[in-house]
C-alpha atoms as a PDB file:
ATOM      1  CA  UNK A   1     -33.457  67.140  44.193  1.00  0.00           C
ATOM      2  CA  UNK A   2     -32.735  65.188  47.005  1.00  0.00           C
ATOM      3  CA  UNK A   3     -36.002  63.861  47.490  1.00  0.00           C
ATOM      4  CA  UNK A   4     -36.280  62.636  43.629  1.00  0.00           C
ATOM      5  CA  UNK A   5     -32.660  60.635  44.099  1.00  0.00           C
ATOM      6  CA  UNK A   6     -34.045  59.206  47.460  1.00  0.00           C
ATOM      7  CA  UNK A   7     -37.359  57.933  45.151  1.00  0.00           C
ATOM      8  CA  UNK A   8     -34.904  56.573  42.077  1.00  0.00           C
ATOM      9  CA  UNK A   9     -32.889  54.781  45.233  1.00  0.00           C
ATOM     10  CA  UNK A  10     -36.192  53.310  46.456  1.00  0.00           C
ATOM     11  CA  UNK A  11     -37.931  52.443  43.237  1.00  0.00           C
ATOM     12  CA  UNK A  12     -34.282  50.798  42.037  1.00  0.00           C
ATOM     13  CA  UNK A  13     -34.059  48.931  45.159  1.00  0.00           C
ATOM     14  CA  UNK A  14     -38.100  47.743  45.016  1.00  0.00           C
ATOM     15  CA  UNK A  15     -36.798  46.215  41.404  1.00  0.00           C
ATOM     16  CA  UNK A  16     -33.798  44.970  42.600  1.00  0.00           C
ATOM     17  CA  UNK A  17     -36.345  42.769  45.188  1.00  0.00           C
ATOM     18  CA  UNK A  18     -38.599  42.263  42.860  1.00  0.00           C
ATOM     19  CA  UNK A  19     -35.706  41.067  40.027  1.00  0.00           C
ATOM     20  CA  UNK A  20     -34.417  38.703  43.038  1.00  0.00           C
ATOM     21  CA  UNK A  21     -37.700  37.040  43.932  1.00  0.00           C
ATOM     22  CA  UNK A  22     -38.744  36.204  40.356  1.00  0.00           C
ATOM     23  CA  UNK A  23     -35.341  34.333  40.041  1.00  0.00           C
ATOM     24  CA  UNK A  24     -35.352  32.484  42.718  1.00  0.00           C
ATOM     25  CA  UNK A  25     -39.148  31.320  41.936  1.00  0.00           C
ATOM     26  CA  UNK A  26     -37.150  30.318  38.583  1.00  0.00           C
ATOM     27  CA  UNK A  27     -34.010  28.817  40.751  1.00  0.00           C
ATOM     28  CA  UNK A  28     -36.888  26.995  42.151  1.00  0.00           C
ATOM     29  CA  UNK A  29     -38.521  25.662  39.496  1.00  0.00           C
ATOM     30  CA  UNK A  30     -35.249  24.658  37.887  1.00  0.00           C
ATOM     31  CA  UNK A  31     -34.540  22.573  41.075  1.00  0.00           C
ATOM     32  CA  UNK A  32     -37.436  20.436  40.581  1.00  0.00           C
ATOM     33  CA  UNK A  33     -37.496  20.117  37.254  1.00  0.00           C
ATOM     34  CA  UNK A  34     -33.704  18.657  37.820  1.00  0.00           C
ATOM     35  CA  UNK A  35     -34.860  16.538  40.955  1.00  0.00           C
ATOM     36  CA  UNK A  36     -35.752  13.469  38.246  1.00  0.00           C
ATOM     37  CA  UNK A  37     -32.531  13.498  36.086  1.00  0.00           C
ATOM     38  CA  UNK A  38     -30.200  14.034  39.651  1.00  0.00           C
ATOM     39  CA  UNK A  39     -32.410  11.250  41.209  1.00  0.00           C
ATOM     40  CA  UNK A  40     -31.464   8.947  38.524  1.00  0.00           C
ATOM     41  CA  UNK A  41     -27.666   9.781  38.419  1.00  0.00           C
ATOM     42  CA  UNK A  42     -27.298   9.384  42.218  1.00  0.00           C
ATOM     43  CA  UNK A  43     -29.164   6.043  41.912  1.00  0.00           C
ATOM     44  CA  UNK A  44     -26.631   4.729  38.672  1.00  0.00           C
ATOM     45  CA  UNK A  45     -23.662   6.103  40.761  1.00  0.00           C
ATOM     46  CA  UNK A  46     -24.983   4.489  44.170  1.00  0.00           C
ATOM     47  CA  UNK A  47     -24.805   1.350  41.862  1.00  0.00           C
ATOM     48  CA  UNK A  48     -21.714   1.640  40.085  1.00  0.00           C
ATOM     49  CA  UNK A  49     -19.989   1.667  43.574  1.00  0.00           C
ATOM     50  CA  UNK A  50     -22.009  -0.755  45.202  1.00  0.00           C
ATOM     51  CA  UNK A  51     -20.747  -2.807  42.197  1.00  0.00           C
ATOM     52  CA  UNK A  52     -17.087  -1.933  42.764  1.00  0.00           C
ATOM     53  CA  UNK A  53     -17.337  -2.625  46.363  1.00  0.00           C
ATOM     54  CA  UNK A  54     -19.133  -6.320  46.095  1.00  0.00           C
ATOM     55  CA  UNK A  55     -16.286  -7.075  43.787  1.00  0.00           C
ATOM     56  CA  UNK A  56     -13.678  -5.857  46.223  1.00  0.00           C
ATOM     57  CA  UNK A  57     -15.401  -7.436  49.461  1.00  0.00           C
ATOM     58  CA  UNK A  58     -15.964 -10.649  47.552  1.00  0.00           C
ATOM     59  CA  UNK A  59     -12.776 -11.216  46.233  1.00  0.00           C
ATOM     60  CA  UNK A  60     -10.961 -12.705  48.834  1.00  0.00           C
ATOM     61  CA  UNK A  61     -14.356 -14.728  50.002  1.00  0.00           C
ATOM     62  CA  UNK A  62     -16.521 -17.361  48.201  1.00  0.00           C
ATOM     63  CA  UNK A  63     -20.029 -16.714  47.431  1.00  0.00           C
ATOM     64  CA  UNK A  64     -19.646 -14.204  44.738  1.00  0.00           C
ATOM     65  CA  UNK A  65     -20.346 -16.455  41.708  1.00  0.00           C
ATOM     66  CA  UNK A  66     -24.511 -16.008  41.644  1.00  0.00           C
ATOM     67  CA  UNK A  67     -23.167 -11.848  41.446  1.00  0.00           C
ATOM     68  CA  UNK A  68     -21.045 -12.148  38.595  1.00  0.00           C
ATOM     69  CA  UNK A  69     -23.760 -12.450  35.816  1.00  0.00           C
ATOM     70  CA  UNK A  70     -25.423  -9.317  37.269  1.00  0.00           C
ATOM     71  CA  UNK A  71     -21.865  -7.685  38.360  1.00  0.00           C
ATOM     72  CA  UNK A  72     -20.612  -7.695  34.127  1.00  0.00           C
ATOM     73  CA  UNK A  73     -24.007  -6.689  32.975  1.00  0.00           C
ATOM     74  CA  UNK A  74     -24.018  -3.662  35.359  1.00  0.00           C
ATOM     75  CA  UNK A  75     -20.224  -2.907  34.382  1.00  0.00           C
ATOM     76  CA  UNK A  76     -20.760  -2.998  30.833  1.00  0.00           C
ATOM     77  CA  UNK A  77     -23.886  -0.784  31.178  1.00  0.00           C
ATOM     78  CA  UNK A  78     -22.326   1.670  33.452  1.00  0.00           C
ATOM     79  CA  UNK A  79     -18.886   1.347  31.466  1.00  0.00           C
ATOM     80  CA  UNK A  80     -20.215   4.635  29.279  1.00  0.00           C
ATOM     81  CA  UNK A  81     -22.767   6.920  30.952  1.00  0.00           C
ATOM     82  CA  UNK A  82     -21.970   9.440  28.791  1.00  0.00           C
ATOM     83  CA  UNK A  83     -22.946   7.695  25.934  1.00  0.00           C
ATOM     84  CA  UNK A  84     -25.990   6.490  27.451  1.00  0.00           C
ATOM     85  CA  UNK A  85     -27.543   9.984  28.566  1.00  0.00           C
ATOM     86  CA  UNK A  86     -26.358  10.787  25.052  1.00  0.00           C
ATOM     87  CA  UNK A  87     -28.497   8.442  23.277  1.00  0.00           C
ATOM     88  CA  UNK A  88     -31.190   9.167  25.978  1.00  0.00           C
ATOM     89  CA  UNK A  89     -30.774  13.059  25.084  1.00  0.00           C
ATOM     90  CA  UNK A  90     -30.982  12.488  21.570  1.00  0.00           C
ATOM     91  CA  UNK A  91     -34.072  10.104  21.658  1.00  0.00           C
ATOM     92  CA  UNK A  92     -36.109  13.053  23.607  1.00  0.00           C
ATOM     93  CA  UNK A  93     -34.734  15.398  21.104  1.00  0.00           C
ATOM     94  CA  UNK A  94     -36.410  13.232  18.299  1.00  0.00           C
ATOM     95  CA  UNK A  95     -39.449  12.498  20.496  1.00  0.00           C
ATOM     96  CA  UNK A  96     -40.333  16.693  21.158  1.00  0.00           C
ATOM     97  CA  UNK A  97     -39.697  17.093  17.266  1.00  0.00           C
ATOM     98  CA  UNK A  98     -42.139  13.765  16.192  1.00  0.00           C
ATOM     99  CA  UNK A  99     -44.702  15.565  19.025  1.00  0.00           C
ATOM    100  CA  UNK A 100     -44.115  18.959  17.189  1.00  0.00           C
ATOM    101  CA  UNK A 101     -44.826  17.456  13.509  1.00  0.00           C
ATOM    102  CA  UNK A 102     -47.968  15.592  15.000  1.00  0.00           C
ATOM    103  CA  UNK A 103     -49.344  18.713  16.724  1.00  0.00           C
ATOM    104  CA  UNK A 104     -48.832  20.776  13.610  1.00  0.00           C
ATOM    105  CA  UNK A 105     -50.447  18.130  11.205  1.00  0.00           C
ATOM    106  CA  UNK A 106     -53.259  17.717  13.661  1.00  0.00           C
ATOM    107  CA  UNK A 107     -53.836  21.507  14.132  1.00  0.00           C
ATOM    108  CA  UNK A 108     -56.869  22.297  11.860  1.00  0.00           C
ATOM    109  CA  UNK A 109     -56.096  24.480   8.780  1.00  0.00           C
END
């Protein structure tokens, strides 16, 4: 009796490795299938405060006037992220759904 609760406690434990492995393989593959999205957030937010700081810095100083095109454009893009990776979200959703309808009316019958 002993000897068959020492196997169950080995066999449980050999799943509990194997269970473990196979998600972090997943954990894994989740990372760097979010490396692209991250990427592009950490560039928009390196951005938004590079933005914020020229302003600040240049305030006080002359020189800034070339900037201030560039400087509205970028604050009025950047004003709603939200709504951007909205949009963006909602154009792939519509994008896997046009590739779905084309795959099935391409599929032979």
């Amino acid at each position: 009796m002993l000897d068959a609760a020492e196997r169950e406690l080995r066999q449980r434990q050999l799943m509990l490795r194997l269970r473990s492995a196979e998600l972090r393989a997943a954990l894994c593959e989740d990372v760097q299938a979010l490396q692209g999205p991250l990427g592009w957030a950490d560039r928009g937010w390196s951005l938004w405060m590079g933005l914020r700081r020229g302003l600040a810095g240049r305030a006080g100083g002359g020189g800034w006037w070339p900037r201030l095109g560039a400087l509205a454009l970028g604050l009025l893009a950047l004003r709603r992220p939200s709504r951007t990776l909205r949009w963006l979200s909602a154009g792939l959703a519509w994008w896997r759904l046009g590739r779905r309808l084309i795959d099935l009316l391409r599929r032979p019958r």
